[in-house]
N, C-alpha and C. Protein backbone atom coordinates (compact mmCIF):
# COMPACT_ATOMS: atom_id res chain seq x y z
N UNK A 1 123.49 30.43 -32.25
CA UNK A 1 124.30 31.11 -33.25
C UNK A 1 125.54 31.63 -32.53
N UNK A 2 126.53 31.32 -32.62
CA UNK A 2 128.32 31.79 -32.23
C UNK A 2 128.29 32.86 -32.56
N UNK A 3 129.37 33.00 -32.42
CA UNK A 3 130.07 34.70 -32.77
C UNK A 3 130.50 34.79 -34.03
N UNK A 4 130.59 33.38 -34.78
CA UNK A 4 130.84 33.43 -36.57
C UNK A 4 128.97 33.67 -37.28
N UNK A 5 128.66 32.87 -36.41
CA UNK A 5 126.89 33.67 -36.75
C UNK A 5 126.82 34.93 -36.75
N UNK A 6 126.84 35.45 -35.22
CA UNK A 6 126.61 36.85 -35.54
C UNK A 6 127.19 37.77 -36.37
N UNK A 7 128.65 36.94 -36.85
CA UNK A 7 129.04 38.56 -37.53
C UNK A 7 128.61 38.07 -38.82
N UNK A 8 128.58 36.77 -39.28
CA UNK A 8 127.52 36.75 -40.57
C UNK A 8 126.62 37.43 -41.12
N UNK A 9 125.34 37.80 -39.68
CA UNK A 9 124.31 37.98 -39.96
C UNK A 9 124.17 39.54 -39.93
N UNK A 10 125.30 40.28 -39.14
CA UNK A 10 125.41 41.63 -39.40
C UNK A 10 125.81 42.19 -40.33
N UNK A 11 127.04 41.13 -40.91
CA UNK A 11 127.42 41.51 -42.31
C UNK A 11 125.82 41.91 -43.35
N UNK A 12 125.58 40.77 -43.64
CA UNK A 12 124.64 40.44 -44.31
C UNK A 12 123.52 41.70 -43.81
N UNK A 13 123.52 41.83 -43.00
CA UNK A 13 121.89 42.92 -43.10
C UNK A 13 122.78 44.07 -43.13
N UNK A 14 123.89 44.28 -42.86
CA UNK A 14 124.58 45.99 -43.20
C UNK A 14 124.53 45.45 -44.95
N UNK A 15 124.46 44.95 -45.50
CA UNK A 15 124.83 44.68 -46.96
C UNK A 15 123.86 44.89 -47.65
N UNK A 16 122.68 44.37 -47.19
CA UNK A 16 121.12 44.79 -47.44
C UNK A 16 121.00 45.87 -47.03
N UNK A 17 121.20 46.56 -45.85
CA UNK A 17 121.05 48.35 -45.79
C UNK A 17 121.78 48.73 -46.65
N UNK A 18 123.12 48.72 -46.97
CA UNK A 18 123.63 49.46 -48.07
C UNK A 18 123.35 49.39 -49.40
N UNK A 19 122.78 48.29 -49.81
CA UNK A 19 121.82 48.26 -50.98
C UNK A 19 120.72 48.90 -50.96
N UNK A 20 120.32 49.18 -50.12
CA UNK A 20 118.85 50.21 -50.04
C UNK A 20 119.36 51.51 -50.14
N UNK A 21 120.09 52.02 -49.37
CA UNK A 21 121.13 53.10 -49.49
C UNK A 21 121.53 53.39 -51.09
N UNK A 22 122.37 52.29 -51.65
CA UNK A 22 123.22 53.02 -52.63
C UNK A 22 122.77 52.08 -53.80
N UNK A 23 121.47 51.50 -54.13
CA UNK A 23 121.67 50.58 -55.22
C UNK A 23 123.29 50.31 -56.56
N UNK A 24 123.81 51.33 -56.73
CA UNK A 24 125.32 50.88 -56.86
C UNK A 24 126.33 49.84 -56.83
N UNK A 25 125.64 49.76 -55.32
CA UNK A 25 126.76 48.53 -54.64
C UNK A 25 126.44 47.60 -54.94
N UNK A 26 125.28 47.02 -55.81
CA UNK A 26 124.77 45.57 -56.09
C UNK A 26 125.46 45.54 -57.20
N UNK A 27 126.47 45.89 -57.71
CA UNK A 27 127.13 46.24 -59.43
C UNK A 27 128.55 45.43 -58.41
N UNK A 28 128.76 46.06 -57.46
CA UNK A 28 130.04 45.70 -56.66
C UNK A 28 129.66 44.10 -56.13
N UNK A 29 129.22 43.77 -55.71
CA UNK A 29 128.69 43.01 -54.63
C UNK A 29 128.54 41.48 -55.60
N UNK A 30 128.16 41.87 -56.86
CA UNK A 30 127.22 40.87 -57.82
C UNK A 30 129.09 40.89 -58.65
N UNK A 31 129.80 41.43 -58.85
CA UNK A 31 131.02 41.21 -59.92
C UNK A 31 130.76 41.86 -60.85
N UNK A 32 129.70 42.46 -61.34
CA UNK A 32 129.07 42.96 -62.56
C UNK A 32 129.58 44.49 -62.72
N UNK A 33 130.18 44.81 -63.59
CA UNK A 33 130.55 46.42 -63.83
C UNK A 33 129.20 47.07 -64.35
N UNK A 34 128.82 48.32 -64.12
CA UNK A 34 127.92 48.69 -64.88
C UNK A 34 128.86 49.68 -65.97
N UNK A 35 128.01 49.59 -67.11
CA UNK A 35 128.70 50.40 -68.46
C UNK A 35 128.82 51.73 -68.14
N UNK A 36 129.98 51.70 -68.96
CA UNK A 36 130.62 53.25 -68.72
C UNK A 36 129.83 54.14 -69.18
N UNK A 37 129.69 55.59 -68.55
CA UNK A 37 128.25 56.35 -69.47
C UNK A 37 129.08 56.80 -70.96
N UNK A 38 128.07 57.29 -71.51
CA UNK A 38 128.77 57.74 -73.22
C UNK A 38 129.05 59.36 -73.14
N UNK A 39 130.26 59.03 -73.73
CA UNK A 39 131.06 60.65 -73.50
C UNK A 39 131.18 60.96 -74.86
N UNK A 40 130.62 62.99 -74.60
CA UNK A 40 130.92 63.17 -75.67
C UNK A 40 132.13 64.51 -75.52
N UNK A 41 132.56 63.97 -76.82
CA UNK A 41 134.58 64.42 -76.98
C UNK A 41 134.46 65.50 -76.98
N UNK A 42 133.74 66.50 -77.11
CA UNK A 42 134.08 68.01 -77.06
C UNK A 42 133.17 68.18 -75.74
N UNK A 43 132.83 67.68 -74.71
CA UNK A 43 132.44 68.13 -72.98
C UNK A 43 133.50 67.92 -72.25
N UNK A 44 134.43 68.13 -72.27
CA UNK A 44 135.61 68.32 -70.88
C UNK A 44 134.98 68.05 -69.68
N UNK A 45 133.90 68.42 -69.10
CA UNK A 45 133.13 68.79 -67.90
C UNK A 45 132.64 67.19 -67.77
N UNK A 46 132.15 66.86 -68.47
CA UNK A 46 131.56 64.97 -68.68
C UNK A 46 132.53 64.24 -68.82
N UNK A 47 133.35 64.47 -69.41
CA UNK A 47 135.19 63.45 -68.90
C UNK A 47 135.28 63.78 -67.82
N UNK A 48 135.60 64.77 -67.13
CA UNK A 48 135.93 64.69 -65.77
C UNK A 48 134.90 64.56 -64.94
N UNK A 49 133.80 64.56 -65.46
CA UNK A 49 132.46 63.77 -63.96
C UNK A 49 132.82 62.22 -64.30
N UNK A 50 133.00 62.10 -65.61
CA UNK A 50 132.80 59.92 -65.85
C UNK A 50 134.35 59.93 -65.28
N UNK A 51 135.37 60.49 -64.85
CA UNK A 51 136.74 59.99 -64.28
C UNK A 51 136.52 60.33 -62.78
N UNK A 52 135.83 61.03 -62.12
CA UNK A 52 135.56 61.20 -61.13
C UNK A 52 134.93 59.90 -60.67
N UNK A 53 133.56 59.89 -61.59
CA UNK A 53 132.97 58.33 -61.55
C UNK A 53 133.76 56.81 -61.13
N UNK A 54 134.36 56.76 -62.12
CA UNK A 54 135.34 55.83 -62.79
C UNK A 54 136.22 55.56 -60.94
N UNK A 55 137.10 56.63 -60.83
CA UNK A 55 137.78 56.87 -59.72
C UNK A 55 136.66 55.84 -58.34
N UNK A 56 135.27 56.52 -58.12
CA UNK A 56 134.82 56.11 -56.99
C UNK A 56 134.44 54.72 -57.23
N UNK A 57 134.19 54.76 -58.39
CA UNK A 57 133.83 52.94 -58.39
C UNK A 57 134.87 51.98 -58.02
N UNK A 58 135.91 52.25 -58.53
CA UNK A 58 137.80 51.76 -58.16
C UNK A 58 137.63 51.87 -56.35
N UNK A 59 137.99 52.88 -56.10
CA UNK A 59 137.65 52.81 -54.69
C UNK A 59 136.56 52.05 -53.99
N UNK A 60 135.48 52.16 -54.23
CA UNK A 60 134.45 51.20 -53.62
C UNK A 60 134.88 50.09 -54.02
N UNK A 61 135.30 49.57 -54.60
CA UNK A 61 135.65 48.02 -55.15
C UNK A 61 136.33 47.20 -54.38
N UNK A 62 137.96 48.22 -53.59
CA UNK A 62 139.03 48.23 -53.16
C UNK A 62 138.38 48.28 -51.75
N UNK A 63 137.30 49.20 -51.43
CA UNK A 63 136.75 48.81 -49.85
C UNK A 63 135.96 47.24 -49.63
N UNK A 64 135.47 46.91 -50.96
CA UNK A 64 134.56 45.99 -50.76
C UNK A 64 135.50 44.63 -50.80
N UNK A 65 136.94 44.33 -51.43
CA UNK A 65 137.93 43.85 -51.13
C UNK A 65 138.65 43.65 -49.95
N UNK A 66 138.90 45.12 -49.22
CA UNK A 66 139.26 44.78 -48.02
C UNK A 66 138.16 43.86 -47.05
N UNK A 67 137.23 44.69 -47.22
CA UNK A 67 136.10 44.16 -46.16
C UNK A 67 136.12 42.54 -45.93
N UNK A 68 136.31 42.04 -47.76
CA UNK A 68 136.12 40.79 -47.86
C UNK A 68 137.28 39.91 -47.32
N UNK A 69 138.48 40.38 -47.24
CA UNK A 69 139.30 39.98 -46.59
C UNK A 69 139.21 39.91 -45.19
N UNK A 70 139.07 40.82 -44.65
CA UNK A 70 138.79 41.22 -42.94
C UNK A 70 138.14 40.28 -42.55
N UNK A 71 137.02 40.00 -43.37
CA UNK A 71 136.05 38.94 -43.08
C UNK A 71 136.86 37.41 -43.08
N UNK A 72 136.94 37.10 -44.13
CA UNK A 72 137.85 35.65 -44.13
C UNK A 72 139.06 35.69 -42.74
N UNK A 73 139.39 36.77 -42.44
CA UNK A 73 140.65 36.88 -41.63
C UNK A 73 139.68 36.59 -39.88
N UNK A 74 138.51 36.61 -39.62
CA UNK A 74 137.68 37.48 -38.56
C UNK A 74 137.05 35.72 -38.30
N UNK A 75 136.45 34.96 -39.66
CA UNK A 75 136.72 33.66 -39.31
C UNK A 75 137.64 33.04 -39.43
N UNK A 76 138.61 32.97 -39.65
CA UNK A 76 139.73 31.77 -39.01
C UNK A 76 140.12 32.25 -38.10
N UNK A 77 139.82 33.90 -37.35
CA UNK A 77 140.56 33.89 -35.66
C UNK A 77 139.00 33.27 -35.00
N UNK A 78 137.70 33.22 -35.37
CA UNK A 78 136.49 32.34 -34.63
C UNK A 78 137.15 31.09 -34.73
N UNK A 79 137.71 30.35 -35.78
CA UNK A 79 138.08 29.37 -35.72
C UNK A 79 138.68 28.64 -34.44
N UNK A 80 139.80 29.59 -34.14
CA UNK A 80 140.73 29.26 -33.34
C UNK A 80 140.35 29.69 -32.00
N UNK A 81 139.85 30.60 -31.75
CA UNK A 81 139.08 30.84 -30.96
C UNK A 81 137.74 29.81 -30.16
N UNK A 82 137.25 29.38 -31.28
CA UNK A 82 136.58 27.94 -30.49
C UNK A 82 137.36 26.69 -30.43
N UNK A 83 138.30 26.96 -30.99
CA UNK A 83 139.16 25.72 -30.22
C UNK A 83 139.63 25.36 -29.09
N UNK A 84 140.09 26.78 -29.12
CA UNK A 84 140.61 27.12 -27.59
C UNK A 84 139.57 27.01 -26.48
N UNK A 85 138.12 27.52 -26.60
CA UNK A 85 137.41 27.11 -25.71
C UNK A 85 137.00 25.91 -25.95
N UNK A 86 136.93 25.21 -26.66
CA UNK A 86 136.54 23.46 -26.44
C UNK A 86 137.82 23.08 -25.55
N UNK A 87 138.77 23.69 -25.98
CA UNK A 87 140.40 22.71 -25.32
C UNK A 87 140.75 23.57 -23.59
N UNK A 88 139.49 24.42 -23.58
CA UNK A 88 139.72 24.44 -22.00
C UNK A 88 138.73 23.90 -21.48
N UNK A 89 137.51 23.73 -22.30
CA UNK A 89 136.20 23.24 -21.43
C UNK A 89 136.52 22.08 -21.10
């Protein structure tokens, strides 16, 4: 297993710990939104917990975006990276 293995396989089991952690993140992870909770119009206090809500899910989304980028970015430098050692070996 390379170094595109290993960070596969760390990905992947930090992804499974954080699913054990935060069942949440399988809403992120899967594309799937979970439904907005039901607000009722005269609680002020429950609008601003479901926008608080609302807010962290946006954010987690936006981490789980970057990550996914970092990643695509992390193999094509393995890429090039084993090139370079085939083209010195």
């Amino acid at each position: 297993m390379g170094l595109r293995g290993s960070i596969a396989a760390e990905i992947n089991e930090r992804v499974i710990f954080e699913h054990c952690l935060h069942p949440w993140t399988i809403h992120l992870t899967s594309g799937h939104r979970p439904p907005p909770p039901k607000v009722n119009d005269g609680n002020l206090q429950a609008k601003a917990s479901d926008k608080r809500a609302e807010d962290t899910y946006n954010d987690a989304a936006a981490v789980l975006h970057e990550a996914l980028e970092i990643q695509k970015h992390l193999a094509a430098q393995d890429a090039v990276l084993a090139k370079l050692v085939l083209a010195s070996g």
